[in-house]
C-alpha atoms as a PDB file:
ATOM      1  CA  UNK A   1    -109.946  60.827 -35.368  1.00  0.00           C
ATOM      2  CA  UNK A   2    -109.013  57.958 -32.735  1.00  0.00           C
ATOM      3  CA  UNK A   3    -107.528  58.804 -29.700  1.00  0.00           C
ATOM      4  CA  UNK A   4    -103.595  58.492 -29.779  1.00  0.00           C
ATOM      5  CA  UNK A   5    -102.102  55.499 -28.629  1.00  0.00           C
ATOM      6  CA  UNK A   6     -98.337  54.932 -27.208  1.00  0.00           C
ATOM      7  CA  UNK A   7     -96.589  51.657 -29.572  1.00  0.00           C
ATOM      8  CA  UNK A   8     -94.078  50.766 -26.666  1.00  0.00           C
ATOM      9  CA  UNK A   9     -96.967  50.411 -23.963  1.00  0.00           C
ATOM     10  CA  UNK A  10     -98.879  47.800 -26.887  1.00  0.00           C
ATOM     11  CA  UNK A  11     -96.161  45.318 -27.374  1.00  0.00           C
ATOM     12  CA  UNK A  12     -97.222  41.921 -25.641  1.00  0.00           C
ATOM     13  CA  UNK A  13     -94.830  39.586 -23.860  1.00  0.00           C
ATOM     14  CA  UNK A  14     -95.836  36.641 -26.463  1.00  0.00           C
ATOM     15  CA  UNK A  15     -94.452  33.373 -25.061  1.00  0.00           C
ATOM     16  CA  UNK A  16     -91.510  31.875 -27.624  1.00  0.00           C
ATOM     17  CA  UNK A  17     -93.777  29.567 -28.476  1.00  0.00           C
ATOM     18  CA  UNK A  18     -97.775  29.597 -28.926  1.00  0.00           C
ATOM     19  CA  UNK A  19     -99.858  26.935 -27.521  1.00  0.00           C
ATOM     20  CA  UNK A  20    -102.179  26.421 -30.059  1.00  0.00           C
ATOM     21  CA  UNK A  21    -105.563  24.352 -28.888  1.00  0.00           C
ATOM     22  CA  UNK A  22    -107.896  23.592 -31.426  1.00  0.00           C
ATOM     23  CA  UNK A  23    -107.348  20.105 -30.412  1.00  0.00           C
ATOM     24  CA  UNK A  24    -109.075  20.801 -27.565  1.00  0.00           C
ATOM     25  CA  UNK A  25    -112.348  20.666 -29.609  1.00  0.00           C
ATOM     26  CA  UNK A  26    -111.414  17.115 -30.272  1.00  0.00           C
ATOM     27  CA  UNK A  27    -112.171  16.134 -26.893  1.00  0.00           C
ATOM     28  CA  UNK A  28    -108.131  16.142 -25.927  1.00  0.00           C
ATOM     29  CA  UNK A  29    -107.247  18.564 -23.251  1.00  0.00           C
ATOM     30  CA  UNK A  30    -104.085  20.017 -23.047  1.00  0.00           C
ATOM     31  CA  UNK A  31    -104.086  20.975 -19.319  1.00  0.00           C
ATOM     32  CA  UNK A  32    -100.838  19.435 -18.881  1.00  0.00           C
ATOM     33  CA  UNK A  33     -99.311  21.221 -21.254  1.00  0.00           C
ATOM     34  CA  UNK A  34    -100.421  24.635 -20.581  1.00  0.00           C
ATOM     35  CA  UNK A  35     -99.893  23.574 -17.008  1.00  0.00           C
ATOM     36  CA  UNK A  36     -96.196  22.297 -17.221  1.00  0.00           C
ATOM     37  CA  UNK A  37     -95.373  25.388 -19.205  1.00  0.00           C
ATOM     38  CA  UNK A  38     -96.290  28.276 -17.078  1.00  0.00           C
ATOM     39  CA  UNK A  39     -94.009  26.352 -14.696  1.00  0.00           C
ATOM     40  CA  UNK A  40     -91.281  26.915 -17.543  1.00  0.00           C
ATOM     41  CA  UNK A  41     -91.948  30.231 -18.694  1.00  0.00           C
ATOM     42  CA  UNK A  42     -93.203  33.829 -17.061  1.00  0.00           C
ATOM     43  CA  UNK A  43     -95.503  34.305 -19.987  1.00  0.00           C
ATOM     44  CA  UNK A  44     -97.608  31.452 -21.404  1.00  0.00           C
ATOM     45  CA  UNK A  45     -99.554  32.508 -25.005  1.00  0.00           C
ATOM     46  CA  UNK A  46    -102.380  30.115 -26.014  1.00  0.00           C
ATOM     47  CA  UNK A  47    -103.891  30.545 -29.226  1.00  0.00           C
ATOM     48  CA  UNK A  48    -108.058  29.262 -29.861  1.00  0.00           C
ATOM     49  CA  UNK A  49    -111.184  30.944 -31.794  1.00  0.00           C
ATOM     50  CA  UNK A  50    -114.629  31.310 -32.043  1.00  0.00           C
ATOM     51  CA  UNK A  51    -114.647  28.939 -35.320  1.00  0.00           C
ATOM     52  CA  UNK A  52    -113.479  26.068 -32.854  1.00  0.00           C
ATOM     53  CA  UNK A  53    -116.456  27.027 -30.111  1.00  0.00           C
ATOM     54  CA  UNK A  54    -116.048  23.452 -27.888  1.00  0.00           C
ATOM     55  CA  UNK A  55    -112.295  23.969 -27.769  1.00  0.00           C
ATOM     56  CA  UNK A  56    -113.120  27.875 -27.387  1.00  0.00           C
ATOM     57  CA  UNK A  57    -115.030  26.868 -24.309  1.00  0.00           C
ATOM     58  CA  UNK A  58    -113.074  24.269 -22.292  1.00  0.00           C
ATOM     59  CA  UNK A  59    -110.037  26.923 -22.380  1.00  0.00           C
ATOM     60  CA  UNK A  60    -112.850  29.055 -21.133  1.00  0.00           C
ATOM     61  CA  UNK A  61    -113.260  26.909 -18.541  1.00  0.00           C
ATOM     62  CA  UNK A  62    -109.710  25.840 -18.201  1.00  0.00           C
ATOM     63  CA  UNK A  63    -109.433  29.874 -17.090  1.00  0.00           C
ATOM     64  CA  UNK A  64    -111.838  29.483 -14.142  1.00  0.00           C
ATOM     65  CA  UNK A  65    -109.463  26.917 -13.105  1.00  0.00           C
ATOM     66  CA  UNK A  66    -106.249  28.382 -13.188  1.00  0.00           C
ATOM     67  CA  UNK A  67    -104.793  30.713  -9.680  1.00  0.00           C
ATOM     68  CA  UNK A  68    -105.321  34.381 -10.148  1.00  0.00           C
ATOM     69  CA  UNK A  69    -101.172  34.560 -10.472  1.00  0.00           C
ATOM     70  CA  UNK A  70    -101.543  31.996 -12.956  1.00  0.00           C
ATOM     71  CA  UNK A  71    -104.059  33.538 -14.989  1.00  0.00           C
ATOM     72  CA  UNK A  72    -102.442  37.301 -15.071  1.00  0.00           C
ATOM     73  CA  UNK A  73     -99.044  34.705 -16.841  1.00  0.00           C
ATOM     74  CA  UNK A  74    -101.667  33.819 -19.539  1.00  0.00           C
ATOM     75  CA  UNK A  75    -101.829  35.592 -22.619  1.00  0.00           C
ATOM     76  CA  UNK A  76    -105.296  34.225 -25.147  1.00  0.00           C
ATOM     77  CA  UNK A  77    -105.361  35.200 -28.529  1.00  0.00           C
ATOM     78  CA  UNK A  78    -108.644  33.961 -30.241  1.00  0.00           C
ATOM     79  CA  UNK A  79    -109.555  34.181 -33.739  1.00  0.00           C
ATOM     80  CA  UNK A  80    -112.378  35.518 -35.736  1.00  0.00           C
ATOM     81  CA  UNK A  81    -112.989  37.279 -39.290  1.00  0.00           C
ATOM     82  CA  UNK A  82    -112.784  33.732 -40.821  1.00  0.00           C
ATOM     83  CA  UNK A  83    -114.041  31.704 -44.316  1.00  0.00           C
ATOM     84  CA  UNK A  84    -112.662  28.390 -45.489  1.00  0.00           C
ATOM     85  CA  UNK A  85    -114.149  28.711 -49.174  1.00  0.00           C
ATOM     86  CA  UNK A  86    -113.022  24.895 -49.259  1.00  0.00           C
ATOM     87  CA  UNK A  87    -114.754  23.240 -46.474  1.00  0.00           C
ATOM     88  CA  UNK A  88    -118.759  22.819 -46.901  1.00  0.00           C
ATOM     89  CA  UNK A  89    -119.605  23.827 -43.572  1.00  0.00           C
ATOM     90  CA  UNK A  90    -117.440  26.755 -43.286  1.00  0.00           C
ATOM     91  CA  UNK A  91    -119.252  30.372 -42.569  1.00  0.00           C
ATOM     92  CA  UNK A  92    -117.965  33.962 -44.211  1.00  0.00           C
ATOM     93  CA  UNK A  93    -117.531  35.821 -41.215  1.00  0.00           C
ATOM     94  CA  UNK A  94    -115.131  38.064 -42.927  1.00  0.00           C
ATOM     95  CA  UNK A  95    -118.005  41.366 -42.444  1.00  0.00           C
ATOM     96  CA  UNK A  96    -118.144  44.144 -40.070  1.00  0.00           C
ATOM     97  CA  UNK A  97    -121.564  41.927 -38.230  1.00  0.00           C
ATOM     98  CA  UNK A  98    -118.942  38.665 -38.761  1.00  0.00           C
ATOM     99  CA  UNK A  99    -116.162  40.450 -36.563  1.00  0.00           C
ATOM    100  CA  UNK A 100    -119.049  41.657 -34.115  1.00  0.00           C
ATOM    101  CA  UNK A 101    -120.671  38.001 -33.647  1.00  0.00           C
ATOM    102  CA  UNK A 102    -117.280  36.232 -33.436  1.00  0.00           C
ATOM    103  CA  UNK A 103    -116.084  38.387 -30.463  1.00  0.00           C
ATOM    104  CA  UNK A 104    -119.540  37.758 -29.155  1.00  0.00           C
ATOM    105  CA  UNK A 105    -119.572  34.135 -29.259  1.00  0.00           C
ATOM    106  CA  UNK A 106    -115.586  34.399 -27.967  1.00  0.00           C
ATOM    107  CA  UNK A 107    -116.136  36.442 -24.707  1.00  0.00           C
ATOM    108  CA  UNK A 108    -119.585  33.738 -24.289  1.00  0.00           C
ATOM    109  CA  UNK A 109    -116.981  30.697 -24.682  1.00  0.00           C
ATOM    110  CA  UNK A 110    -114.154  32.039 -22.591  1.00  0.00           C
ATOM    111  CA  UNK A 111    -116.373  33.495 -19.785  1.00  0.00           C
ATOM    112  CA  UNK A 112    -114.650  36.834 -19.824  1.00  0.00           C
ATOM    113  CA  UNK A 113    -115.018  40.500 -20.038  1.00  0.00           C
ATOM    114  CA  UNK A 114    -112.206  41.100 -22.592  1.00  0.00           C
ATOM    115  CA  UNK A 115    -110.003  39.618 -25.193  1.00  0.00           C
ATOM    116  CA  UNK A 116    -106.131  39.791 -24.907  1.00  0.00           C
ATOM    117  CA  UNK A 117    -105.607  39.632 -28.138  1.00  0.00           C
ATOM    118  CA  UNK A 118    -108.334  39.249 -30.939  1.00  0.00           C
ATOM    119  CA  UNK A 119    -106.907  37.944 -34.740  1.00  0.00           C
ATOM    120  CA  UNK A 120    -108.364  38.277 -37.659  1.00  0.00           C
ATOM    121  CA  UNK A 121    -107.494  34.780 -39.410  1.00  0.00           C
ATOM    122  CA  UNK A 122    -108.224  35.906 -42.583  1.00  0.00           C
ATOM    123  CA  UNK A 123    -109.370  39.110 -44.979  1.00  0.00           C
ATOM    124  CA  UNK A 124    -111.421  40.724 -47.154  1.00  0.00           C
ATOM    125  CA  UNK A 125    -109.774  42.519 -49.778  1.00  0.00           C
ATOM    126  CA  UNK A 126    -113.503  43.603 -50.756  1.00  0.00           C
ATOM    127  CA  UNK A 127    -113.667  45.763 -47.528  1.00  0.00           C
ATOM    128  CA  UNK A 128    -111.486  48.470 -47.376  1.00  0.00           C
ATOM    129  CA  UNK A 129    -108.737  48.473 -45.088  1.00  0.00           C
ATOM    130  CA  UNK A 130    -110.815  51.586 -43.188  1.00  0.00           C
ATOM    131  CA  UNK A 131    -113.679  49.919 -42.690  1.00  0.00           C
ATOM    132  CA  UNK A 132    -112.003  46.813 -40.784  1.00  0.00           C
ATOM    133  CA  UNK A 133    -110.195  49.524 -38.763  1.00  0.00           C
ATOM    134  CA  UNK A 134    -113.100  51.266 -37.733  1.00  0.00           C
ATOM    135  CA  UNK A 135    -114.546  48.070 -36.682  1.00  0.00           C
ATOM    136  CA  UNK A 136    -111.549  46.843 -34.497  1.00  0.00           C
ATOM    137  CA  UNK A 137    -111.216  50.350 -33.274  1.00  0.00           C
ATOM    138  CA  UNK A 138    -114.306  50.382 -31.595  1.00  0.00           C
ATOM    139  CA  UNK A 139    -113.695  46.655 -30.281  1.00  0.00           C
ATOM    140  CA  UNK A 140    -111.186  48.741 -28.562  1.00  0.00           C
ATOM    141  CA  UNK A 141    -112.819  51.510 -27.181  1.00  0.00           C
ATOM    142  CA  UNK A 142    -115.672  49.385 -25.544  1.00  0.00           C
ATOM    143  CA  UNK A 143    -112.864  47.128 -24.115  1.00  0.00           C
ATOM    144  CA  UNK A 144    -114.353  44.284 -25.448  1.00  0.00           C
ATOM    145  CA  UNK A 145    -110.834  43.611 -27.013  1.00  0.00           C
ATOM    146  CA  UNK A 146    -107.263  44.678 -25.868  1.00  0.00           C
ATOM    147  CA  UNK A 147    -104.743  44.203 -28.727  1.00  0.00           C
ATOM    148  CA  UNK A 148    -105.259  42.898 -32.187  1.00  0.00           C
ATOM    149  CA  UNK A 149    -103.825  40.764 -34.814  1.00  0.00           C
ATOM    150  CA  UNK A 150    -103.519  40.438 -38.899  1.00  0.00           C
ATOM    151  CA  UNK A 151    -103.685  36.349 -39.962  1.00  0.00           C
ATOM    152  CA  UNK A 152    -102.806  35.838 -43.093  1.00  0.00           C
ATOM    153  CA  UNK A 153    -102.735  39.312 -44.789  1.00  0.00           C
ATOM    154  CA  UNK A 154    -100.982  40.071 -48.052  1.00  0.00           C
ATOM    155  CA  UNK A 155     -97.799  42.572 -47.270  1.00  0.00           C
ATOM    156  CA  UNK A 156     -99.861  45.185 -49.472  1.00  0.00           C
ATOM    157  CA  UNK A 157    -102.899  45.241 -47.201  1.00  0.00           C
ATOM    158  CA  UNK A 158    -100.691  45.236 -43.835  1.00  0.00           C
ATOM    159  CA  UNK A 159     -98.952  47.916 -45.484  1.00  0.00           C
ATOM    160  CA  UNK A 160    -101.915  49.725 -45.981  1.00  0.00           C
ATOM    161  CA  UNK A 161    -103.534  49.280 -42.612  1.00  0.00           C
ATOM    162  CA  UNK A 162     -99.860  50.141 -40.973  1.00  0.00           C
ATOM    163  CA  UNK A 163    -100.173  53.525 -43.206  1.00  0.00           C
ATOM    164  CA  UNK A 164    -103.840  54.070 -41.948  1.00  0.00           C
ATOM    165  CA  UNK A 165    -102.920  53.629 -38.195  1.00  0.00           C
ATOM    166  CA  UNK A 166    -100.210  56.107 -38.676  1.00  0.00           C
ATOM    167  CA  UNK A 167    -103.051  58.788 -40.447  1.00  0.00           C
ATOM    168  CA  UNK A 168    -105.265  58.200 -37.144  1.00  0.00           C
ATOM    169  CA  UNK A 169    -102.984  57.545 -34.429  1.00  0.00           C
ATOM    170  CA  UNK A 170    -104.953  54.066 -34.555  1.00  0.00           C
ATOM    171  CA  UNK A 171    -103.306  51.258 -32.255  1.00  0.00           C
ATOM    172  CA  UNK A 172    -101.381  48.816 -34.662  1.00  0.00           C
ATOM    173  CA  UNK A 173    -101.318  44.792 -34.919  1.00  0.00           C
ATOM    174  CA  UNK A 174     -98.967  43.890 -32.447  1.00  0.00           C
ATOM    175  CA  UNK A 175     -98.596  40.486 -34.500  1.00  0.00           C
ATOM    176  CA  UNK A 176     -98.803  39.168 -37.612  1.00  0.00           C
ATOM    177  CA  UNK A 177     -99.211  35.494 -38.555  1.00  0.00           C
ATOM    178  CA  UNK A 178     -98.434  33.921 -41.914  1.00  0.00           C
ATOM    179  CA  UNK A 179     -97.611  30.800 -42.651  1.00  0.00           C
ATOM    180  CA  UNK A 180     -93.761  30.271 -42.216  1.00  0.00           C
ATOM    181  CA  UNK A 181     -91.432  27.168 -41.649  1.00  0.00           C
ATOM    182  CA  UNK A 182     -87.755  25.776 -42.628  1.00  0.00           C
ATOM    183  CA  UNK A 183     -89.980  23.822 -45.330  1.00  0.00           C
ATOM    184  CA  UNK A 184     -90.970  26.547 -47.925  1.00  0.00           C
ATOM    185  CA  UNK A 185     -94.595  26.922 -49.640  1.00  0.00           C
ATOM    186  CA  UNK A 186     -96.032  28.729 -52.525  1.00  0.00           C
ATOM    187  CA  UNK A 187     -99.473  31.042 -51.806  1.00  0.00           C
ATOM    188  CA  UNK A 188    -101.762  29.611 -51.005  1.00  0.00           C
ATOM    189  CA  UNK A 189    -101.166  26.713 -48.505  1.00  0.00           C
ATOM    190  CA  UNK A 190    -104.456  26.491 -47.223  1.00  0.00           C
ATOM    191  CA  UNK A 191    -107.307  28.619 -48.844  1.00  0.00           C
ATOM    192  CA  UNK A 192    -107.291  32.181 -48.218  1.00  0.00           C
ATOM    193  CA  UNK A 193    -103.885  32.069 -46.760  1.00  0.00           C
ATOM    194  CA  UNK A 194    -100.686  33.863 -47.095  1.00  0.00           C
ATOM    195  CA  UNK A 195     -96.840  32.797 -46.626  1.00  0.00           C
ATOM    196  CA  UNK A 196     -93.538  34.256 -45.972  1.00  0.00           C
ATOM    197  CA  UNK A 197     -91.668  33.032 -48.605  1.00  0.00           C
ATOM    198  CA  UNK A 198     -87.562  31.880 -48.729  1.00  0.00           C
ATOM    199  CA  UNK A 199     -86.154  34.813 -50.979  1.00  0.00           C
ATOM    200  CA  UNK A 200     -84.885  38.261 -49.980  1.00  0.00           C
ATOM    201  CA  UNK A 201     -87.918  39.964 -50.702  1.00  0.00           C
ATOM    202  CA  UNK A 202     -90.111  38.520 -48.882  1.00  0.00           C
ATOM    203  CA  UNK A 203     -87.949  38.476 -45.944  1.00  0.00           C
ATOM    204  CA  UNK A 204     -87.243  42.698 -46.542  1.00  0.00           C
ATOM    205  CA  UNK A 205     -91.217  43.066 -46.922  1.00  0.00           C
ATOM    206  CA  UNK A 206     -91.561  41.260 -42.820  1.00  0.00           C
ATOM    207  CA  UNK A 207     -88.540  43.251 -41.768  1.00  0.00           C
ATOM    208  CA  UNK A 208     -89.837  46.376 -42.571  1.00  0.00           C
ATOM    209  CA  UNK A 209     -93.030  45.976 -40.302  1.00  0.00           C
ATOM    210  CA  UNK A 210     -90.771  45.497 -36.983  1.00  0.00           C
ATOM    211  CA  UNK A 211     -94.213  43.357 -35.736  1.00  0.00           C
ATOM    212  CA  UNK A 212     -93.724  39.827 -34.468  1.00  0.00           C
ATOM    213  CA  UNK A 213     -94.369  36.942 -36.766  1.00  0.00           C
ATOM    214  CA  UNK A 214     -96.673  33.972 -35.190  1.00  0.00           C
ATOM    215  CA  UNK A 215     -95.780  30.575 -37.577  1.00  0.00           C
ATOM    216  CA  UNK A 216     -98.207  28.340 -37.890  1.00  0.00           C
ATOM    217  CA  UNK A 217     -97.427  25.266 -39.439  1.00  0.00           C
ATOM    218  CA  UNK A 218     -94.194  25.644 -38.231  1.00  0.00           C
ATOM    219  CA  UNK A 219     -93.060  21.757 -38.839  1.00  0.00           C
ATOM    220  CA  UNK A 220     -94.855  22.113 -42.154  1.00  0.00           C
ATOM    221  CA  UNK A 221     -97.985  19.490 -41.217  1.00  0.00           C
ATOM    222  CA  UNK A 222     -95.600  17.227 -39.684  1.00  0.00           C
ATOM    223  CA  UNK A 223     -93.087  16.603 -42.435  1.00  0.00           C
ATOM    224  CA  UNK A 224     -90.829  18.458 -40.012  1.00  0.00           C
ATOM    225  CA  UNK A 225     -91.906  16.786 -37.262  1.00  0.00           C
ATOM    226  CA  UNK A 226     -90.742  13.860 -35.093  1.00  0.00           C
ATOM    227  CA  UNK A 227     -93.696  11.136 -36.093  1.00  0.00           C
ATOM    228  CA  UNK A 228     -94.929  10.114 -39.812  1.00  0.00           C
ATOM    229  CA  UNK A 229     -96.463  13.128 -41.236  1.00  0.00           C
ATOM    230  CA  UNK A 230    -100.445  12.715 -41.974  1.00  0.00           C
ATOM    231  CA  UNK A 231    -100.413  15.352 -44.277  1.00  0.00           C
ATOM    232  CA  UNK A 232    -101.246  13.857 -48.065  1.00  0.00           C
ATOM    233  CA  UNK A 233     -99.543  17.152 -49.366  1.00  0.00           C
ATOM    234  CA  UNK A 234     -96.152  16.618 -50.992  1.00  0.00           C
ATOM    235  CA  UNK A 235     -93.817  19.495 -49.658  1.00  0.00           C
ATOM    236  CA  UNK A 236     -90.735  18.338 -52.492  1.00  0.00           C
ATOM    237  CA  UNK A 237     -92.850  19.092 -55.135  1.00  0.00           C
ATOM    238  CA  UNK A 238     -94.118  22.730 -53.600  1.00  0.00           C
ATOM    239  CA  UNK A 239     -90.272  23.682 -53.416  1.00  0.00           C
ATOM    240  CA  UNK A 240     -87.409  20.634 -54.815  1.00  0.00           C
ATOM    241  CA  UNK A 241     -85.030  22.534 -51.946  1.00  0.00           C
ATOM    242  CA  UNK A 242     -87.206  21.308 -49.180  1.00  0.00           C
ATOM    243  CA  UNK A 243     -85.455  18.387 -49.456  1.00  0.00           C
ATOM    244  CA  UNK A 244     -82.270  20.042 -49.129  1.00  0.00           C
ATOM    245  CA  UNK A 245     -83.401  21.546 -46.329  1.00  0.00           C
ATOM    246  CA  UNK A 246     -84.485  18.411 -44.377  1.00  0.00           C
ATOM    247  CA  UNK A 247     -81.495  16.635 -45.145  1.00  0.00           C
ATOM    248  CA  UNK A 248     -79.162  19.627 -43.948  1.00  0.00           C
ATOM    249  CA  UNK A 249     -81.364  19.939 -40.302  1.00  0.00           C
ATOM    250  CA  UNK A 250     -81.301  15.988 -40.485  1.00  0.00           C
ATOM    251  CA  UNK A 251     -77.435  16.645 -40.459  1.00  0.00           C
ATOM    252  CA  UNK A 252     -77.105  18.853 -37.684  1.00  0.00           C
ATOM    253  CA  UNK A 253     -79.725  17.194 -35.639  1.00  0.00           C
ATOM    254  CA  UNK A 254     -77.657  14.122 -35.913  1.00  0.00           C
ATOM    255  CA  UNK A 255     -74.330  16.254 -35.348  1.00  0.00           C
ATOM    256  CA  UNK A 256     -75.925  17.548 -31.811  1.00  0.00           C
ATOM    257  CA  UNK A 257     -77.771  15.487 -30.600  1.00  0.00           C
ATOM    258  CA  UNK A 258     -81.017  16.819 -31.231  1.00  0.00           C
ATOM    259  CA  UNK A 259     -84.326  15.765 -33.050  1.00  0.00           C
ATOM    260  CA  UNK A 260     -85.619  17.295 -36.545  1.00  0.00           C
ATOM    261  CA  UNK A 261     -88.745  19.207 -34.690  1.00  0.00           C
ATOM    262  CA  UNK A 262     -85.576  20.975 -32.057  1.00  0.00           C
ATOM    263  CA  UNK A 263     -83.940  22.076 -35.365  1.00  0.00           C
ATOM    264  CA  UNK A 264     -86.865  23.186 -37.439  1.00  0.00           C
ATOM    265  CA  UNK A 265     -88.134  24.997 -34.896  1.00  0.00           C
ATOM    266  CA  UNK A 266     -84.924  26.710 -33.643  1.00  0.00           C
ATOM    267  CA  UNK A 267     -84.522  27.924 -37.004  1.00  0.00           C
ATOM    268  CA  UNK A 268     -87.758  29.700 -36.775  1.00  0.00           C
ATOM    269  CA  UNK A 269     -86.820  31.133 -33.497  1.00  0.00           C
ATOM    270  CA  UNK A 270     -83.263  32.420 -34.797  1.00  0.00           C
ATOM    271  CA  UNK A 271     -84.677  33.953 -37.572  1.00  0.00           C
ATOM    272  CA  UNK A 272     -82.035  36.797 -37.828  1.00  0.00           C
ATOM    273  CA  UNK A 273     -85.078  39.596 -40.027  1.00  0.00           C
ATOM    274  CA  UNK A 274     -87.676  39.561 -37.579  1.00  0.00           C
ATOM    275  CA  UNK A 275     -89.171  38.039 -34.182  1.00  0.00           C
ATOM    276  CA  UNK A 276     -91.004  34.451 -34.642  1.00  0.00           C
ATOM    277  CA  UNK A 277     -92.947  32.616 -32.313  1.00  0.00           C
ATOM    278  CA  UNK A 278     -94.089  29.270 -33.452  1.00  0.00           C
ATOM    279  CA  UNK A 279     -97.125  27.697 -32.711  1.00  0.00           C
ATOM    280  CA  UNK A 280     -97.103  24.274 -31.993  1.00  0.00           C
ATOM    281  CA  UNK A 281    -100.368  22.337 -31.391  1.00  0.00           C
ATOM    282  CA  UNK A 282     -99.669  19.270 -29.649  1.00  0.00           C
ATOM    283  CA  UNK A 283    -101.768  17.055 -26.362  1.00  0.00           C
ATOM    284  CA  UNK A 284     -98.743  15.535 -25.815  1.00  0.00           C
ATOM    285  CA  UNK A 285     -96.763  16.231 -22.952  1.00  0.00           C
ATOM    286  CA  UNK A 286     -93.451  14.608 -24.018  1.00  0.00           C
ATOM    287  CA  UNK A 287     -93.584  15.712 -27.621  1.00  0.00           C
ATOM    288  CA  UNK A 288     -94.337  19.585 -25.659  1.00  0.00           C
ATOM    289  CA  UNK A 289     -91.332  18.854 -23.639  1.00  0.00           C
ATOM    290  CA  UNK A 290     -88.837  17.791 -26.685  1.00  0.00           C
ATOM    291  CA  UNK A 291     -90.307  20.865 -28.992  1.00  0.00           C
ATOM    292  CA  UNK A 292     -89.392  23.500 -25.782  1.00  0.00           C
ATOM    293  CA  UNK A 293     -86.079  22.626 -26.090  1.00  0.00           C
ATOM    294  CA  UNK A 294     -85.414  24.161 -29.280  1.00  0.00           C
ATOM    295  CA  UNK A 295     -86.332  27.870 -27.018  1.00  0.00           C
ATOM    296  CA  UNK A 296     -82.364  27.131 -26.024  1.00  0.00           C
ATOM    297  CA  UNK A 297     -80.518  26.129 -29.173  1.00  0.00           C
ATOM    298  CA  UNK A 298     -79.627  29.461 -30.985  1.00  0.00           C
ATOM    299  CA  UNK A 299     -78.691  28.943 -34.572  1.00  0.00           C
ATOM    300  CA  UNK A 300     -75.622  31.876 -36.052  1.00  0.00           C
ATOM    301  CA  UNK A 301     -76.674  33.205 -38.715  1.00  0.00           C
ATOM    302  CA  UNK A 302     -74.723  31.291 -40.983  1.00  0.00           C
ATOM    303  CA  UNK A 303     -76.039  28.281 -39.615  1.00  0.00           C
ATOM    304  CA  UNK A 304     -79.700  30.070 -40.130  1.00  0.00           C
ATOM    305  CA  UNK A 305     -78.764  30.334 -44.007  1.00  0.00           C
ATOM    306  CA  UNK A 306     -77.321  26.946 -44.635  1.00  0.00           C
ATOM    307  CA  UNK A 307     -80.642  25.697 -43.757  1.00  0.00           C
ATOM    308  CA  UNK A 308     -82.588  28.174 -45.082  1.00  0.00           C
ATOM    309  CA  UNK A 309     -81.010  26.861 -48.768  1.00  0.00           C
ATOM    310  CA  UNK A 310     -81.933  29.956 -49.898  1.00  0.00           C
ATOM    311  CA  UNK A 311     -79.915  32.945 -49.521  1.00  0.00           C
END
């Protein structure tokens, strides 16, 4: 039986938006960034992971930098559990030794004692949901991890590690992270991934966790976003009402003086089911500025469903 643990006491003060830095493995720090917005905001959340291990350690280094006041404003989540079955070079890590050697290689990168918050980016519907709670339970209890998250988890298995923590008195994920944006997408995007998907369902399924939601892919790989998207994928054919959608956030952009990335992701913030915090990966100061904007433009709920195109 695992010791019981208080819910309130576990629920993080995740920034409105996530910093997310595997850029940083590309030789682009995002110092500035991180830097301008812990000027902005109490808490700053920065996301990294043991499958980027340069980036992984230059925000471990970053850390050293940073004041003591600074540091106890900055919240790291770092990933682990992870398999692209897609990319050659990719490494199933998604085993109880996996999970062990990722947080290994994680505290090694980020020179510290103890993750804030360690996400599993993927799972493994071959494990059962006990043995991956076993495992993160005693990441826990040797403090080599504080909190935990669930990346890209079908609503069944959350449901059924949500129903095991409740058995054992188990901490729960104090986020979960999906794929989610104004532009919609079928399962799944990227391999292994899931989505939260534009229908009533989908958006009853994420309600009735009450656990944040961190978007990635927020601005849908740029086709959302304020410069030509790189992305070869066409997001009209995944869903004909993403057009719809761009052309109505086009509209009110246009109507209030606002970009397409300040709508997009204000619509993810105003998400009247649940709590979302993007995360935006950018090195680019100015395009950081322009996307923090959208923390102040709150969207009714009417205005949430015209857009949404979907409801």
């Amino acid at each position: 039986m695992f010791g019981r643990h208080n819910d309130i006491l576990l629920m993080l003060p995740f920034s409105d938006i996530i910093i997310g830095t595997y850029t940083f493995g590309n030789g682009k720090i995002t110092k500035k960034v991180i830097k301008e917005a812990l000027k902005l905001w109490d808490t700053v959340t920065i996301e990294t992971g043991s499958i980027d291990p340069i980036g992984e350690a230059k925000i471990g280094r970053f850390l050293r930098e940073v004041t003591p006041e600074e540091r106890s404003r900055l919240l790291v989540i770092t990933k682990a559990f992870h398999y692209d079955e897609t990319h050659p070079l990719s490494v199933d890590k998604r085993s109880v030794e996996g999970l062990y050697d990722d947080v290994r290689l994680s505290l090694e990168h980020l020179m510290i004692d103890c993750i804030d918050v360690l996400m599993l980016h993927r799972d493994n519907t071959t494990m059962l949901v006990r043995t991956i709670a076993e495992a993160i339970n005693n990441l826990i209890e040797t403090k080599k991890i504080k909190r935990f998250a669930l990346s890209n988890w079908s609503p069944e298995r959350i449901q059924e590690f949500l129903n095991y923590c409740d058995q054992t008195g188990m901490q729960k994920p104090c986020a979960l992270s999906p794929f989610f944006s104004l532009a919609n997408a079928p399962d799944p995007l990227y391999s292994g991934t899931t989505s939260i998907k534009h229908d009533p369902i989908s958006y009853e399924q994420y309600k009735s966790f009450g656990i944040p939601i961190l978007a990635y892919a927020g601005l849908a790989e740029g086709y959302l976003g304020s410069i030509i998207s790189k992305s070869s994928r066409n997001w009209e054919k995944l869903d004909q009402k993403n057009a719809e959608r761009k052309r109505k956030a086009l509209e009110y952009a246009e109507r209030n003086n606002l970009s397409l990335p300040n709508v997009a992701l204000a619509w993810l913030l105003s998400t009247p089911h649940f709590k979302v915090h993007p995360v935006i990966r950018t090195t680019s100061l100015q395009r950081f500025l322009e996307n923090e904007k959208s923390i102040y433009i709150k969207l009714s709920t009417r205005e949430w469903e015209e857009l949404d195109c979907s409801v």
